[in-house]
N, C-alpha and C. Protein backbone atom coordinates (compact mmCIF):
# COMPACT_ATOMS: atom_id res chain seq x y z
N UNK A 1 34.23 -40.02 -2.17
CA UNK A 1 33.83 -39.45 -0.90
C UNK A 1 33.99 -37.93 -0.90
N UNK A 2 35.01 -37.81 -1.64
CA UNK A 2 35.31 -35.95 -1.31
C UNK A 2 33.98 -35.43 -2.60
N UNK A 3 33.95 -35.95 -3.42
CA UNK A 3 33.04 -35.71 -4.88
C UNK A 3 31.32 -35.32 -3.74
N UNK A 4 31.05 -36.47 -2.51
CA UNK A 4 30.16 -36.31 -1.76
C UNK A 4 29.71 -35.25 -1.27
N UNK A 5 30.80 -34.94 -0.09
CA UNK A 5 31.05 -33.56 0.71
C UNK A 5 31.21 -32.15 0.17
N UNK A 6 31.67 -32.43 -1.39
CA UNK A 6 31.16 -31.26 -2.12
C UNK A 6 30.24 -31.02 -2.43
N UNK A 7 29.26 -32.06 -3.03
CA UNK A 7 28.26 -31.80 -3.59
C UNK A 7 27.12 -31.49 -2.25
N UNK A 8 27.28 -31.97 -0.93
CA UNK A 8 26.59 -31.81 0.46
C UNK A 8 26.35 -30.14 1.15
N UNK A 9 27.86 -29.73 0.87
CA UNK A 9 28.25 -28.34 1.11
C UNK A 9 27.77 -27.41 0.22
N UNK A 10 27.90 -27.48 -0.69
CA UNK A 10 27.41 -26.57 -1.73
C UNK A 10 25.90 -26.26 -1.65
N UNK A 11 24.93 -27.62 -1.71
CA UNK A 11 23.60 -27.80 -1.24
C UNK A 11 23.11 -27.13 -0.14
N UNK A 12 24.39 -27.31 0.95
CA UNK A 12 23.91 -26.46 2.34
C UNK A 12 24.38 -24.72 2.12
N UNK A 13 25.36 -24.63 1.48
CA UNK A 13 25.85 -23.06 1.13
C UNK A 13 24.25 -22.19 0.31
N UNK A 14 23.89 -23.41 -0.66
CA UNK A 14 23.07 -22.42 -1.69
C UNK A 14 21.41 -22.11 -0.42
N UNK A 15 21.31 -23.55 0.49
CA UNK A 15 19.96 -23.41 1.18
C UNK A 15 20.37 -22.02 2.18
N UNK A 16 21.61 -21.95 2.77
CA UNK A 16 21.83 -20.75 3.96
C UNK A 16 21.41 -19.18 2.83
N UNK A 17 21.85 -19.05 1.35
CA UNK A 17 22.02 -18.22 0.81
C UNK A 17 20.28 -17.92 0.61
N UNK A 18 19.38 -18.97 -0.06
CA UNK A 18 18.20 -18.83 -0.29
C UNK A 18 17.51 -18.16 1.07
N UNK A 19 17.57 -19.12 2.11
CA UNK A 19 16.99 -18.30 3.75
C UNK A 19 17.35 -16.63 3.85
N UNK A 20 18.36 -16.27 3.47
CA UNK A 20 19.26 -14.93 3.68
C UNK A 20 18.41 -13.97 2.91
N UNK A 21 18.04 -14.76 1.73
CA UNK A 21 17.28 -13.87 0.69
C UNK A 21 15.78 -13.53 0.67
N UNK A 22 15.44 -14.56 1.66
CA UNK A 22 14.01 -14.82 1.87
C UNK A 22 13.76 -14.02 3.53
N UNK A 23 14.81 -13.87 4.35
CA UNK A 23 14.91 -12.95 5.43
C UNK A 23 15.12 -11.30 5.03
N UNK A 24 15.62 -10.92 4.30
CA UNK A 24 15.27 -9.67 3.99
C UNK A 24 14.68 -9.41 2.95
N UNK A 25 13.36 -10.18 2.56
CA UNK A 25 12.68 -9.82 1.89
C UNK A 25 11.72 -9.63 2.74
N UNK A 26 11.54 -10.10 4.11
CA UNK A 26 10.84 -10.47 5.06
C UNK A 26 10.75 -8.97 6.06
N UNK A 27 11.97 -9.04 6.25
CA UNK A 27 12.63 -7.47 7.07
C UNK A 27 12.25 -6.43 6.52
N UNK A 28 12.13 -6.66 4.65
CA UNK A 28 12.26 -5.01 3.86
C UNK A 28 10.55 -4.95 4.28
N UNK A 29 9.80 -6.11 4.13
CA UNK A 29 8.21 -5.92 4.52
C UNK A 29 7.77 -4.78 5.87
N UNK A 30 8.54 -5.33 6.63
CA UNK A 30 8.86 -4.89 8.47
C UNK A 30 9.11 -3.69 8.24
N UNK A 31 9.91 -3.04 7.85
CA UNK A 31 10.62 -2.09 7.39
C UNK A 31 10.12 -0.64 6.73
N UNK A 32 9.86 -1.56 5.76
CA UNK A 32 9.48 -0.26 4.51
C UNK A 32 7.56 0.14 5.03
N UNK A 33 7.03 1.31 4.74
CA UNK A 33 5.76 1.43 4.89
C UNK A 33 5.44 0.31 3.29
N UNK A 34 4.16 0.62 3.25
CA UNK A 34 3.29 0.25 1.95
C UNK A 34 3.51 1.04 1.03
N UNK A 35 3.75 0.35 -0.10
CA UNK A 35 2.98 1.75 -1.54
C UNK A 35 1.53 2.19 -1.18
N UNK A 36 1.78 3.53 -1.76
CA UNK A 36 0.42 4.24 -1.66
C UNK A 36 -0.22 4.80 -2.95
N UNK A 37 -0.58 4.57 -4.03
CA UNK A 37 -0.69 4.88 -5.24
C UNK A 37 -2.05 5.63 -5.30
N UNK A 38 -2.52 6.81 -5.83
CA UNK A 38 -3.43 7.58 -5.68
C UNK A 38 -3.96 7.93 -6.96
N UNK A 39 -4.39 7.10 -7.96
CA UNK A 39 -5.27 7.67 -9.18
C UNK A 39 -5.88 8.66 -9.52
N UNK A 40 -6.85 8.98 -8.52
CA UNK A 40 -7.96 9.79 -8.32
C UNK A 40 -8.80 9.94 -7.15
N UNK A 41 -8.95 11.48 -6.69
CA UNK A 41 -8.52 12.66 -7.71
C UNK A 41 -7.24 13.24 -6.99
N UNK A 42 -6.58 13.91 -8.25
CA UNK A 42 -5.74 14.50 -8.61
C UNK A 42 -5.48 15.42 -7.80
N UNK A 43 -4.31 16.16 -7.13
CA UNK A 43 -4.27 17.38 -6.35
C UNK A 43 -4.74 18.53 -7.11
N UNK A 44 -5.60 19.45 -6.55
CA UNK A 44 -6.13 20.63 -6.95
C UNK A 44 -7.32 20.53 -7.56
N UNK A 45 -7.53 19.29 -7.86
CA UNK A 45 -9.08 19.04 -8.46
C UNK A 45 -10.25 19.65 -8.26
N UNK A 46 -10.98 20.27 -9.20
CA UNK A 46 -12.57 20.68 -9.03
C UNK A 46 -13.38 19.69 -9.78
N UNK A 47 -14.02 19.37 -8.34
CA UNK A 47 -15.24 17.85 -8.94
C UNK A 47 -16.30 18.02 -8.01
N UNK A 48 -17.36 17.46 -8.43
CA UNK A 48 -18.76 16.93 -7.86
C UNK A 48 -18.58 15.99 -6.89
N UNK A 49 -19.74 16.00 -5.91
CA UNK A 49 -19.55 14.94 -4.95
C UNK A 49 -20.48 14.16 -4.94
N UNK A 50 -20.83 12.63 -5.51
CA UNK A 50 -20.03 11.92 -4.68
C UNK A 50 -18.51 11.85 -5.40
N UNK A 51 -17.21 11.79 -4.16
CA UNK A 51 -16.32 11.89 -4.51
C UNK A 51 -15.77 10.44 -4.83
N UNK A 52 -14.96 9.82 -6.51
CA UNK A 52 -14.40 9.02 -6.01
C UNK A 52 -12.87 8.77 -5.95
N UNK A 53 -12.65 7.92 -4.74
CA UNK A 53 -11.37 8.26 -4.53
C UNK A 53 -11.08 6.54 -4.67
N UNK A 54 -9.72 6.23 -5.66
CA UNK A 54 -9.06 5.21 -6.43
C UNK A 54 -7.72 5.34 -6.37
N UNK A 55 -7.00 3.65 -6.40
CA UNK A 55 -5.67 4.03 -6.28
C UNK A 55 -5.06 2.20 -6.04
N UNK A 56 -3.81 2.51 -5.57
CA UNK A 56 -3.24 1.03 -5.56
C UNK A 56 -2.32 1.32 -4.67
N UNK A 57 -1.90 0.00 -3.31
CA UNK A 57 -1.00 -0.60 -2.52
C UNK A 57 -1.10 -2.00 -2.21
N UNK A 58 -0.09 -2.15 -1.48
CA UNK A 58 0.06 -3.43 -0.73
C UNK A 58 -1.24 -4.47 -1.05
N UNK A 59 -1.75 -5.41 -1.59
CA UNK A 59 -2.71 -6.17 -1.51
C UNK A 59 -3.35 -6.33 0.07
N UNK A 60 -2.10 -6.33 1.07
CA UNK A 60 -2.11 -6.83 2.52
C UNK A 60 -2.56 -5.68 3.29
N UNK A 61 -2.56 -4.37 2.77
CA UNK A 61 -2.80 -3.48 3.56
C UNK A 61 -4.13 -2.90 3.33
N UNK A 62 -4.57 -2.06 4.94
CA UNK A 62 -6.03 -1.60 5.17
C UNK A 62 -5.91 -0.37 4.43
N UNK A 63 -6.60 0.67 3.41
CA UNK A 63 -7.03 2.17 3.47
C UNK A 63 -8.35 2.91 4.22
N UNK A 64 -7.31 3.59 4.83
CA UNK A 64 -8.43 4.45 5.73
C UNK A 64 -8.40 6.21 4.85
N UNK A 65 -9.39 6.36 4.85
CA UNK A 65 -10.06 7.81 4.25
C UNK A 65 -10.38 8.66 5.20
N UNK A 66 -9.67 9.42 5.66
CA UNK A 66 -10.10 11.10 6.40
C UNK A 66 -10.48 10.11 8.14
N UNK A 67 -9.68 9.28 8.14
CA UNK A 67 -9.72 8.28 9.73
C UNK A 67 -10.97 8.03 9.97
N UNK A 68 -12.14 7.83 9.12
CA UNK A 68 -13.23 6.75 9.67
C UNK A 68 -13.54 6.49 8.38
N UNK A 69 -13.63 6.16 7.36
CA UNK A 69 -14.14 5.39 5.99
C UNK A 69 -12.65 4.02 6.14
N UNK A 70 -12.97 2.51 6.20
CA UNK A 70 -12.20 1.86 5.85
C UNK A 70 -12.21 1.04 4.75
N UNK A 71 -11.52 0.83 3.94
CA UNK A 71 -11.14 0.26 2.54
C UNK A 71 -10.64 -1.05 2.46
N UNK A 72 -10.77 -1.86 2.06
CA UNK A 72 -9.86 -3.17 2.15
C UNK A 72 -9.51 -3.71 0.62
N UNK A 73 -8.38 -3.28 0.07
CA UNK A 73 -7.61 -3.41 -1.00
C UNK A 73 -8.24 -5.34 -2.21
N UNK A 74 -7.92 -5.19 -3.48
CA UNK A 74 -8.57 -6.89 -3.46
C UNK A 74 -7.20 -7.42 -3.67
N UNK A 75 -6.60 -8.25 -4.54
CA UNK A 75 -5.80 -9.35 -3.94
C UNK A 75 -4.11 -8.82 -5.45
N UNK A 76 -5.21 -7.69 -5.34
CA UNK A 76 -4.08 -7.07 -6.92
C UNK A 76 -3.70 -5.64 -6.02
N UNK A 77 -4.12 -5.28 -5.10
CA UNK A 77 -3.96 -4.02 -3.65
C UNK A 77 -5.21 -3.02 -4.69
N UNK A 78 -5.38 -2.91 -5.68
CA UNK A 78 -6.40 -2.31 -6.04
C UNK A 78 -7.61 -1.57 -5.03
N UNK A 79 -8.16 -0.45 -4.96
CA UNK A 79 -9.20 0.23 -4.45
C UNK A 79 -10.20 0.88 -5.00
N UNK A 80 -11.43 1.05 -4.61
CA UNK A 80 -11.85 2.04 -5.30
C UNK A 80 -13.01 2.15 -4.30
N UNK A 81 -13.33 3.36 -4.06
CA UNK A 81 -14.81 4.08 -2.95
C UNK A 81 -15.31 5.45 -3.62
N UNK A 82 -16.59 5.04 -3.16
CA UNK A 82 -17.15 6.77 -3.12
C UNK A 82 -17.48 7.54 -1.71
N UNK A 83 -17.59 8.38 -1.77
CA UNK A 83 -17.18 9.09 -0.86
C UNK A 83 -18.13 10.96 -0.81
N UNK A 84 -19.27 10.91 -0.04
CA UNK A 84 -19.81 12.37 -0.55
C UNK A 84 -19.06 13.79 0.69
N UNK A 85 -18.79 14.76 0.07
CA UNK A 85 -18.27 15.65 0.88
C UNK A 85 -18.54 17.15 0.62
N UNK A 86 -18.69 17.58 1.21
CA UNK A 86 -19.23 18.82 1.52
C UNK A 86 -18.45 20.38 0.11
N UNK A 87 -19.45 20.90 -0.05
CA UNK A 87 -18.99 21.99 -0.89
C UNK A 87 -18.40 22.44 -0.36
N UNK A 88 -16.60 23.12 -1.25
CA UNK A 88 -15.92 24.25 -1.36
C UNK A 88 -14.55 23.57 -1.01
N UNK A 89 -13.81 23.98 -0.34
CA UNK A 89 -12.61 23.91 -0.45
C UNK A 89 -12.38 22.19 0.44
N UNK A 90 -11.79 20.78 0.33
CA UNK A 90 -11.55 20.09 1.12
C UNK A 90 -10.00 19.26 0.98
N UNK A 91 -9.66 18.25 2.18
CA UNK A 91 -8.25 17.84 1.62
C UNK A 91 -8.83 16.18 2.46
N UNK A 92 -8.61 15.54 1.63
CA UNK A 92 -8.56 13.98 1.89
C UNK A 92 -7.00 13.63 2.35
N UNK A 93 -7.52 12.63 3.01
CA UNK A 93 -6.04 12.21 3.85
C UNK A 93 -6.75 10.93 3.90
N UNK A 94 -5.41 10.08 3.44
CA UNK A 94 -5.51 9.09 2.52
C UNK A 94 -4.42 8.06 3.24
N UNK A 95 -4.79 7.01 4.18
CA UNK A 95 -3.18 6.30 4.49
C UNK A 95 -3.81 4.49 4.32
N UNK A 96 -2.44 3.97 4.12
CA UNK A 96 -2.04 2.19 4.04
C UNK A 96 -1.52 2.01 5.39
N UNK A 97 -2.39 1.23 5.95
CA UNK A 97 -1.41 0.30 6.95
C UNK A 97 -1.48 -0.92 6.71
N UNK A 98 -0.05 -1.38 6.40
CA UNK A 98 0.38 -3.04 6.75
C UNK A 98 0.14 -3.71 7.48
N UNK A 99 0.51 -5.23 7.62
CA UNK A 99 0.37 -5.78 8.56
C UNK A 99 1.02 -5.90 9.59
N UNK A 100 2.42 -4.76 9.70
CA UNK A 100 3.37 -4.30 10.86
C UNK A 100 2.97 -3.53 11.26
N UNK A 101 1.78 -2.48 11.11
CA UNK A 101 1.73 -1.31 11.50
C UNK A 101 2.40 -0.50 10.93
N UNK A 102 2.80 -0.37 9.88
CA UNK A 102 3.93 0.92 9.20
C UNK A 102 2.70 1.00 8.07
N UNK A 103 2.78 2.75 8.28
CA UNK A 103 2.05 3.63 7.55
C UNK A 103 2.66 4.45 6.58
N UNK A 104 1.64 4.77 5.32
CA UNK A 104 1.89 5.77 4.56
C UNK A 104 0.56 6.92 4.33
N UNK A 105 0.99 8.10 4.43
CA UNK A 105 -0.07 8.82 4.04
C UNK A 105 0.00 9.65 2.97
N UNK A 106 -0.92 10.05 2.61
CA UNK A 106 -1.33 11.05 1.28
C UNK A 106 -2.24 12.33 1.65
N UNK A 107 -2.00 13.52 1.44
CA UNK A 107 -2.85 14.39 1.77
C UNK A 107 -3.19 15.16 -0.18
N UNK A 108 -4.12 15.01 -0.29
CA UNK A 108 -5.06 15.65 -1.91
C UNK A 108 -5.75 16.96 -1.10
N UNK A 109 -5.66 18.08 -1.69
CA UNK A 109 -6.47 19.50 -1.79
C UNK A 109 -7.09 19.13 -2.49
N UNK A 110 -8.67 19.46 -2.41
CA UNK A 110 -9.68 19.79 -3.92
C UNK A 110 -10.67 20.62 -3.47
N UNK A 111 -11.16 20.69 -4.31
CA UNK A 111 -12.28 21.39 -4.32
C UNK A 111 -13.83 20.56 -5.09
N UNK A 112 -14.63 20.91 -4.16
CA UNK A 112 -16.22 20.27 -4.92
C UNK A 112 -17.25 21.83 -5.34
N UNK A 113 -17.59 21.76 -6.42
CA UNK A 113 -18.40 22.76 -6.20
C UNK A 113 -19.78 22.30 -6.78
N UNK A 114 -20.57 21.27 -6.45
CA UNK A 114 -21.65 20.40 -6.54
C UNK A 114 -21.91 19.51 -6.41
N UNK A 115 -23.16 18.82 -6.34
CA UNK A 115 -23.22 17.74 -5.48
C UNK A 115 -24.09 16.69 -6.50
């Protein structure tokens, strides 16, 4: 009987410990913004337009480009768009939102000098 209640307790100790682990993995989601990973292009860049702009986050999260181009990541968070923009000096602003609403942004300087 006691051989029982050990082996009962322990079962219920390891399930409370697994939930605990699976709650702040849950919280750090809530919590933390998204990765924002930015391939290309590069800060300071001189390139042609069409521009493309590539990179990696969250599978779960939206990218929005300069607040009206939207992106939707594939199931690896992978991206990739083109994008045409105007000659001479510009800065892309680049953000992930989750499915909490927690954001990350990126701001790139470049430059285009053709089209």
């Amino acid at each position: 009987m006691k051989k029982k209640f050990q082996s009962t307790s322990l079962i219920f100790v390891l399930g409370i410990f697994i939930f605990l682990i699976y709650l702040v993995f849950q919280l750090r989601a809530f919590i933390i913004p998204p990765k924002l990973e930015i391939y290309q292009p590069k800060a300071e860049a001189v390139l042609t337009s069409p521009l493309t702009v590539e990179g990696v986050t969250s599978p779960d999260s939206i990218i929005q480009i300069n607040q009206d181009l939207i992106v939707k990541p594939d199931n690896s968070g992978y991206f990739i768009t083109s994008i045409p923009f105007s000659l001479g000096e510009n800065q892309i602003e680049i953000s992930a939102t989750n499915r909490f609403g927690r954001i990350n942004n990126k701001r790139i300087p470049i430059t285009l000098v053709s089209q």
